[in-house]
C-alpha atoms as a PDB file:
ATOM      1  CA  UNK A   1     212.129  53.411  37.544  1.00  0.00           C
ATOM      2  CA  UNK A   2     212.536  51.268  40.516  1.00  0.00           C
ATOM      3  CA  UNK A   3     214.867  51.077  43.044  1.00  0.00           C
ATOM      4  CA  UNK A   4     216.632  48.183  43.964  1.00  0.00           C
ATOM      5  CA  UNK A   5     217.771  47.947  47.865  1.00  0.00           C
ATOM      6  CA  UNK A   6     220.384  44.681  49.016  1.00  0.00           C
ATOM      7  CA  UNK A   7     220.197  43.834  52.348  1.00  0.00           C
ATOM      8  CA  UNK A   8     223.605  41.723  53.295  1.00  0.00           C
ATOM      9  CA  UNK A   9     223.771  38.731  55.965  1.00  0.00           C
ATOM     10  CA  UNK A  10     225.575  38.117  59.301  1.00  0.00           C
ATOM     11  CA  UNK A  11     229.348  38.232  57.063  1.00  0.00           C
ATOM     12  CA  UNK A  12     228.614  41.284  54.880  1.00  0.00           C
ATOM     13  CA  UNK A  13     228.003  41.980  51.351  1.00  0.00           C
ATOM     14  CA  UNK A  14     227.996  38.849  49.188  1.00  0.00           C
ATOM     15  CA  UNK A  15     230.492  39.095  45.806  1.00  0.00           C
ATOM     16  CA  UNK A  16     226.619  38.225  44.403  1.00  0.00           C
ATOM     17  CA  UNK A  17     225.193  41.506  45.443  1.00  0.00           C
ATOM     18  CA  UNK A  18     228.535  43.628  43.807  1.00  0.00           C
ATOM     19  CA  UNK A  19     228.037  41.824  40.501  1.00  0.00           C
ATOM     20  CA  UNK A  20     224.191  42.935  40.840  1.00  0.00           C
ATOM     21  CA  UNK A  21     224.654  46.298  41.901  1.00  0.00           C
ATOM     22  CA  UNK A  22     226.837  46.664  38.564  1.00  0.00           C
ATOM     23  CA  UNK A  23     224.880  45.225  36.551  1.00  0.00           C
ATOM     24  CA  UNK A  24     221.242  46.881  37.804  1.00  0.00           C
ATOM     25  CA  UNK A  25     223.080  50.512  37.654  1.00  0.00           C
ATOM     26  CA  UNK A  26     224.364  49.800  34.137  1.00  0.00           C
ATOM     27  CA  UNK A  27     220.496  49.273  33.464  1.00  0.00           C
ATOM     28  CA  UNK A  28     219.882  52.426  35.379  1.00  0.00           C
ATOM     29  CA  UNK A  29     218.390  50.950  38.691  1.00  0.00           C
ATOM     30  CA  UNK A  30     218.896  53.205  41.268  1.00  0.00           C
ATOM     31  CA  UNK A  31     220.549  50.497  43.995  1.00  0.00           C
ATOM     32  CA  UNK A  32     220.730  51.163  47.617  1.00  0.00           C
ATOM     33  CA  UNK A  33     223.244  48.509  49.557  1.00  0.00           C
ATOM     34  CA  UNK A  34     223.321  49.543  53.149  1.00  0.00           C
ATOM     35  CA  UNK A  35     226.120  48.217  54.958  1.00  0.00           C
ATOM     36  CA  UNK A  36     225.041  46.822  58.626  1.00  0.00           C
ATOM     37  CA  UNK A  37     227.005  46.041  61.516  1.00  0.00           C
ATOM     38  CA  UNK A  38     228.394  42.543  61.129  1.00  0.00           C
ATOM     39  CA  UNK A  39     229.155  38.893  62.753  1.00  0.00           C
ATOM     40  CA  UNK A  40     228.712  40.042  67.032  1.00  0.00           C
ATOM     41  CA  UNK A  41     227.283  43.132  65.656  1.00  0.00           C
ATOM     42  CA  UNK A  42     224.277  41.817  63.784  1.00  0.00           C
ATOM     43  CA  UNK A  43     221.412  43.203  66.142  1.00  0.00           C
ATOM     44  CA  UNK A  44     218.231  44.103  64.953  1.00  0.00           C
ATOM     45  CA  UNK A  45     218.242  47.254  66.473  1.00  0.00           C
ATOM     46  CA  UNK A  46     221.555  48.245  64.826  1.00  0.00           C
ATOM     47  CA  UNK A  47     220.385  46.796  61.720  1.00  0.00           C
ATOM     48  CA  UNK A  48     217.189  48.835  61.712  1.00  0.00           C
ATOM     49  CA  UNK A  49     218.646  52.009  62.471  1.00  0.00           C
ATOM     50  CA  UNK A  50     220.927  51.541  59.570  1.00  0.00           C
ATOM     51  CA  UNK A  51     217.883  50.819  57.187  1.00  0.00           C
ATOM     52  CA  UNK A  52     215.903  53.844  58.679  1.00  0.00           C
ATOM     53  CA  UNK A  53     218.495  56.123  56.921  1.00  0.00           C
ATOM     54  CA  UNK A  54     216.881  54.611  53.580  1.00  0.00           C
ATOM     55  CA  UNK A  55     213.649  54.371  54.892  1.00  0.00           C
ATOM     56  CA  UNK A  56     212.065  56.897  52.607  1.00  0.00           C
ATOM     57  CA  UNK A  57     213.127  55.109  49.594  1.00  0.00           C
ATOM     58  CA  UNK A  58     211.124  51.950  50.016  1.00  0.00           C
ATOM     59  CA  UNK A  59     207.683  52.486  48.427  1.00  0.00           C
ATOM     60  CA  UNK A  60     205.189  50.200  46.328  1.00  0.00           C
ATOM     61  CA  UNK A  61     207.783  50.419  43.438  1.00  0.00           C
ATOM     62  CA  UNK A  62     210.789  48.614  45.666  1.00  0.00           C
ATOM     63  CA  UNK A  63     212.528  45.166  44.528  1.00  0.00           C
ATOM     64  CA  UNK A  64     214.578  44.036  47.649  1.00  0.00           C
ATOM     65  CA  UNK A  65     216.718  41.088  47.524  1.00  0.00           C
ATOM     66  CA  UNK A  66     217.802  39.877  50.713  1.00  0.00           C
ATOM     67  CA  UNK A  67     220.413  37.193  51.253  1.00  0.00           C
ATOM     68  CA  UNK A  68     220.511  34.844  54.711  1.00  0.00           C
ATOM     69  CA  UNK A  69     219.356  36.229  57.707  1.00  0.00           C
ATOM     70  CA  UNK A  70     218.750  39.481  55.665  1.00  0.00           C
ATOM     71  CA  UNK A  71     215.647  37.708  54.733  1.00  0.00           C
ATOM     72  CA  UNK A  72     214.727  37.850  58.613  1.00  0.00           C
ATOM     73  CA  UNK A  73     215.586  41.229  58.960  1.00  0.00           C
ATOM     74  CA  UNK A  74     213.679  42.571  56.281  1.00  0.00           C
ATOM     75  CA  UNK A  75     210.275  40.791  57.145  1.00  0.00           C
ATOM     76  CA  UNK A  76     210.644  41.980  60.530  1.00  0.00           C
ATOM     77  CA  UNK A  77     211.505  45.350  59.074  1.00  0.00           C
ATOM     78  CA  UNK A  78     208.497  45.967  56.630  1.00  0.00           C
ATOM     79  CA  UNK A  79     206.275  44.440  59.104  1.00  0.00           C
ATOM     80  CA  UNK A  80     207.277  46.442  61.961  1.00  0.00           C
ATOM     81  CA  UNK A  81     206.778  49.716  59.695  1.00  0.00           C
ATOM     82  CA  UNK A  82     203.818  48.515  57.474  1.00  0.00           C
ATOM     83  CA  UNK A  83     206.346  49.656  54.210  1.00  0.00           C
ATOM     84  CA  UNK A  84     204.855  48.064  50.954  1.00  0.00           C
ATOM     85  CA  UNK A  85     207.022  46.808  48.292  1.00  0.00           C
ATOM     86  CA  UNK A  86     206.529  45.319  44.591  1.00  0.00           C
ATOM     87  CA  UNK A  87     209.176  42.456  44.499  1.00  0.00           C
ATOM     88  CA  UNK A  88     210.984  40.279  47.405  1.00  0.00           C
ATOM     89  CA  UNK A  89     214.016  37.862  46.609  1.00  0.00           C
ATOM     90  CA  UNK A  90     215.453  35.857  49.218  1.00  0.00           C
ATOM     91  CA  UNK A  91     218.659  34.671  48.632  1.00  0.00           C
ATOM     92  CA  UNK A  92     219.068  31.065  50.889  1.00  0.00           C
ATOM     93  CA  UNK A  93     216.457  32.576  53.623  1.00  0.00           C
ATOM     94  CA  UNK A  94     215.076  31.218  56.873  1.00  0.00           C
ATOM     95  CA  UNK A  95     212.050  32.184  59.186  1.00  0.00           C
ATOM     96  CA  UNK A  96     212.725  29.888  61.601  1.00  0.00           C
ATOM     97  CA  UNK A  97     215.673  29.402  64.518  1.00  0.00           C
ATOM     98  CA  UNK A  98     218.703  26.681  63.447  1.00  0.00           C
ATOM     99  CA  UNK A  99     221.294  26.114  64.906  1.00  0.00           C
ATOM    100  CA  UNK A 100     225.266  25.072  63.599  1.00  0.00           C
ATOM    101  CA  UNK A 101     227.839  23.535  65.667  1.00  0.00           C
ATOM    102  CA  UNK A 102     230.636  25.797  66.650  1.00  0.00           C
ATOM    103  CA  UNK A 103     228.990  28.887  65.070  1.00  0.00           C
ATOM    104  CA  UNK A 104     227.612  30.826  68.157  1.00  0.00           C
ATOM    105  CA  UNK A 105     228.113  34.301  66.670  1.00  0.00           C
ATOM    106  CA  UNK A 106     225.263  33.070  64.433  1.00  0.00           C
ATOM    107  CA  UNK A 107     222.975  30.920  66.153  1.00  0.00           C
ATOM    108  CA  UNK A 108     223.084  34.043  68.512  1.00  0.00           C
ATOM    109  CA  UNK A 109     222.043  36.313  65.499  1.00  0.00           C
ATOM    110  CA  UNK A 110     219.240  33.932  64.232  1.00  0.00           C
ATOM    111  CA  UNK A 111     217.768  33.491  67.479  1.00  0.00           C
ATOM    112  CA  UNK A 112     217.592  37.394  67.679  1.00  0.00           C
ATOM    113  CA  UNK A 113     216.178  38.187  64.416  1.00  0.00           C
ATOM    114  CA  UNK A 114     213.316  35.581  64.373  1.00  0.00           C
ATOM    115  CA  UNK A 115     210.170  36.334  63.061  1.00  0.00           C
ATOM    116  CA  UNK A 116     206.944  35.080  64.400  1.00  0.00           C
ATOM    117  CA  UNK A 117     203.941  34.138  62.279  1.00  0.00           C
ATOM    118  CA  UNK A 118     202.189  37.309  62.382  1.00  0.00           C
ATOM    119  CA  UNK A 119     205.141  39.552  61.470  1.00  0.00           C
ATOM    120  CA  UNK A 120     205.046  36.409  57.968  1.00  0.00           C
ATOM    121  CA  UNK A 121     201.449  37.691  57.133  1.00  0.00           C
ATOM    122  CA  UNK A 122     202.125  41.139  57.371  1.00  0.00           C
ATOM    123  CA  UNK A 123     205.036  40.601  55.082  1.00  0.00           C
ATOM    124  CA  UNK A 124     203.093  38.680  53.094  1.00  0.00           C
ATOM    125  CA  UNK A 125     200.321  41.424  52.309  1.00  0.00           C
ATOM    126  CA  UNK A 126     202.928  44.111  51.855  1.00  0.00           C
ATOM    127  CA  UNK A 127     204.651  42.429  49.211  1.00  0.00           C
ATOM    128  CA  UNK A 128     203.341  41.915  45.897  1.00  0.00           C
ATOM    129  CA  UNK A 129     205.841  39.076  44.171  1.00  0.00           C
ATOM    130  CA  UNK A 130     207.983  37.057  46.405  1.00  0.00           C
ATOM    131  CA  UNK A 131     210.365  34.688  45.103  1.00  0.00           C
ATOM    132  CA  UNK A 132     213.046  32.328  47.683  1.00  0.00           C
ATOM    133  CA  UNK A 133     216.212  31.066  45.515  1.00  0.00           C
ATOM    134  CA  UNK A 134     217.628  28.065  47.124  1.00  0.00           C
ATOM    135  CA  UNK A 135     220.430  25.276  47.366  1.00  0.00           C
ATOM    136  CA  UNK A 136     220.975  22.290  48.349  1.00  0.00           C
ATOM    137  CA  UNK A 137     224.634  22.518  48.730  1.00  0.00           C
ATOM    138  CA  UNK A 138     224.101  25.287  51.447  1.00  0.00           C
ATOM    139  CA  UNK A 139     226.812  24.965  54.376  1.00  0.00           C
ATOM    140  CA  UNK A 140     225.088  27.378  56.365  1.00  0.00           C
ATOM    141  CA  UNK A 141     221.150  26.607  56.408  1.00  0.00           C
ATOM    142  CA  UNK A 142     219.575  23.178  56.873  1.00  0.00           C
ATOM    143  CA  UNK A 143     218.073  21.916  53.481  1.00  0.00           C
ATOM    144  CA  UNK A 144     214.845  21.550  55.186  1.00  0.00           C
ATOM    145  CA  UNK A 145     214.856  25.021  56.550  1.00  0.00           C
ATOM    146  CA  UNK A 146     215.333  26.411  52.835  1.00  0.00           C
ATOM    147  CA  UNK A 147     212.487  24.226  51.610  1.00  0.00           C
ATOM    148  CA  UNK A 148     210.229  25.322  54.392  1.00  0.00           C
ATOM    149  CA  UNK A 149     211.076  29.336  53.980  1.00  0.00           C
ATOM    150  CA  UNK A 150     208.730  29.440  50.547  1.00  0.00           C
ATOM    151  CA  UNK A 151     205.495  27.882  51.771  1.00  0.00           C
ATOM    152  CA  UNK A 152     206.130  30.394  54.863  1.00  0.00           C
ATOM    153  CA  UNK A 153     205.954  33.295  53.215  1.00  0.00           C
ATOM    154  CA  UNK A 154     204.065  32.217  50.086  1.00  0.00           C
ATOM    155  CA  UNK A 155     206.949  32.638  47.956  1.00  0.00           C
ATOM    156  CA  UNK A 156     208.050  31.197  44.336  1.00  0.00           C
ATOM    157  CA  UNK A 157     210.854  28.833  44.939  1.00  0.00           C
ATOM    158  CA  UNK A 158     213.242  28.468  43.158  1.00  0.00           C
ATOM    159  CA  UNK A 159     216.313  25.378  43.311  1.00  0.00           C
ATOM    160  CA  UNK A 160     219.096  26.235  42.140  1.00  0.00           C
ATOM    161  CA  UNK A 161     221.464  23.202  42.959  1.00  0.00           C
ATOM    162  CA  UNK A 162     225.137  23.688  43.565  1.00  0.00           C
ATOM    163  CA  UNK A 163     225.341  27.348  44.296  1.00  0.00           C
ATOM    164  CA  UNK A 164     225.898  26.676  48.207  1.00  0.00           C
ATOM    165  CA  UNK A 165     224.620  29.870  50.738  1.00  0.00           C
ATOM    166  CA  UNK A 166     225.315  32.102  48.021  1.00  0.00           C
ATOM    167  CA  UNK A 167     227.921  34.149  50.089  1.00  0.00           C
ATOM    168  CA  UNK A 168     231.630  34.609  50.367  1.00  0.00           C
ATOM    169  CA  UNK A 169     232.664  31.170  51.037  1.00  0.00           C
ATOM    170  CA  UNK A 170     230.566  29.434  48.615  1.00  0.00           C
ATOM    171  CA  UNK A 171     232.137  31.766  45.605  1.00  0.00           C
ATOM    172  CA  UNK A 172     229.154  32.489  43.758  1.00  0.00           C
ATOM    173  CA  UNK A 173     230.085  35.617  41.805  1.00  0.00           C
ATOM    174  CA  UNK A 174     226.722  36.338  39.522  1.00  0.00           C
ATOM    175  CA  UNK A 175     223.198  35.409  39.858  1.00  0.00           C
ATOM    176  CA  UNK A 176     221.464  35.574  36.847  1.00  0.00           C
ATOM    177  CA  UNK A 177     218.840  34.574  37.764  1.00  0.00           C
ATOM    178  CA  UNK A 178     217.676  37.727  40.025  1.00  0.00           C
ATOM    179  CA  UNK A 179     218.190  39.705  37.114  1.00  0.00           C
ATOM    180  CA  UNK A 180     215.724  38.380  35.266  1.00  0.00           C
ATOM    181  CA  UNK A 181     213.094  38.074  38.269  1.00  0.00           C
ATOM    182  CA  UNK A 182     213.580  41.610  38.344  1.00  0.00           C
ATOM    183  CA  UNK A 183     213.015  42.119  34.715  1.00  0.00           C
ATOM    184  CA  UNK A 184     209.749  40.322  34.809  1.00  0.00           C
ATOM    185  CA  UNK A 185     207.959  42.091  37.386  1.00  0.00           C
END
């Protein structure tokens, strides 16, 4: 059986990934939802100690769904460690530096979680499905940024209009649709 592992953004766990966790378990996923430093304390190096607790649960059999600069993290992550996984799902993910007006506790945090273009190809080869679920209502994100983040990482996107950044503030409480990516791979 595979394990399922949700890495959070910048404001902590999405109502999204609680309704997933539920619902995986009740399938009888074994789901591993670290909880990292947030907002100022979204550093890599924080973040990736965190993850190295779990570190010996990602293998070839891993789905990982990611949402906002989780998606970052994680290429970084897997890239940095050479870690192979079966099935990537970014939830409103970037590779690239943005910035919002008034937001510094996050332009900060994107700006230190970047990925170059190398780090992209390893990810690339160490995953073998990659899917990017999208928005164009996203408050968080620049539209162009989310249409980018596919072709970047060779990813299956997927629109999804109206269902914002997919975190706290945009109330999205269940995601199908990662359910049944899951189930297909």
């Amino acid at each position: 059986m595979k394990n399922i592992i949700l890495i959070h953004g910048i404001n902590g766990t999405p109502k999204v990934f609680e309704w997933l966790k539920t619902e995986l378990e009740k399938s009888g996923y074994e789901v591993i939802m670290p909880s990292f430093p947030i907002q100022e304390g979204a550093i890599y190096e924080k973040w990736k100690d965190v993850l190295n607790q779990y570190k010996d649960s990602i293998n070839s059999d891993s789905v990982v769904v990611c949402h906002s600069i989780g998606n970052e993290f994680i290429i970084k992550y897997l890239a940095e460690r050479h870690l192979k996984i079966d099935v990537y799902i970014g939830l409103a993910g970037f590779a690239e530096v943005f910035y919002n007006e008034g937001k510094d506790v996050l332009n900060a945090a994107v700006e230190r979680f970047v990925v170059n273009e190398d780090e992209e190809r390893e990810f690339i080869s160490l995953t073998n499905h990659r899917y990017a679920i999208y928005s164009d209502d996203d408050h968080i994100v620049p539209f162009d940024v989310l249409e980018r983040y596919p072709r970047e990482i060779n990813a299956k996107a997927i629109f999804m209009p109206g269902i914002g950044h997919m975190g706290k503030k945009s109330g999205l409480e269940k995601l199908p649709k990662v359910l049944d990516l899951i189930e297909i791979d």
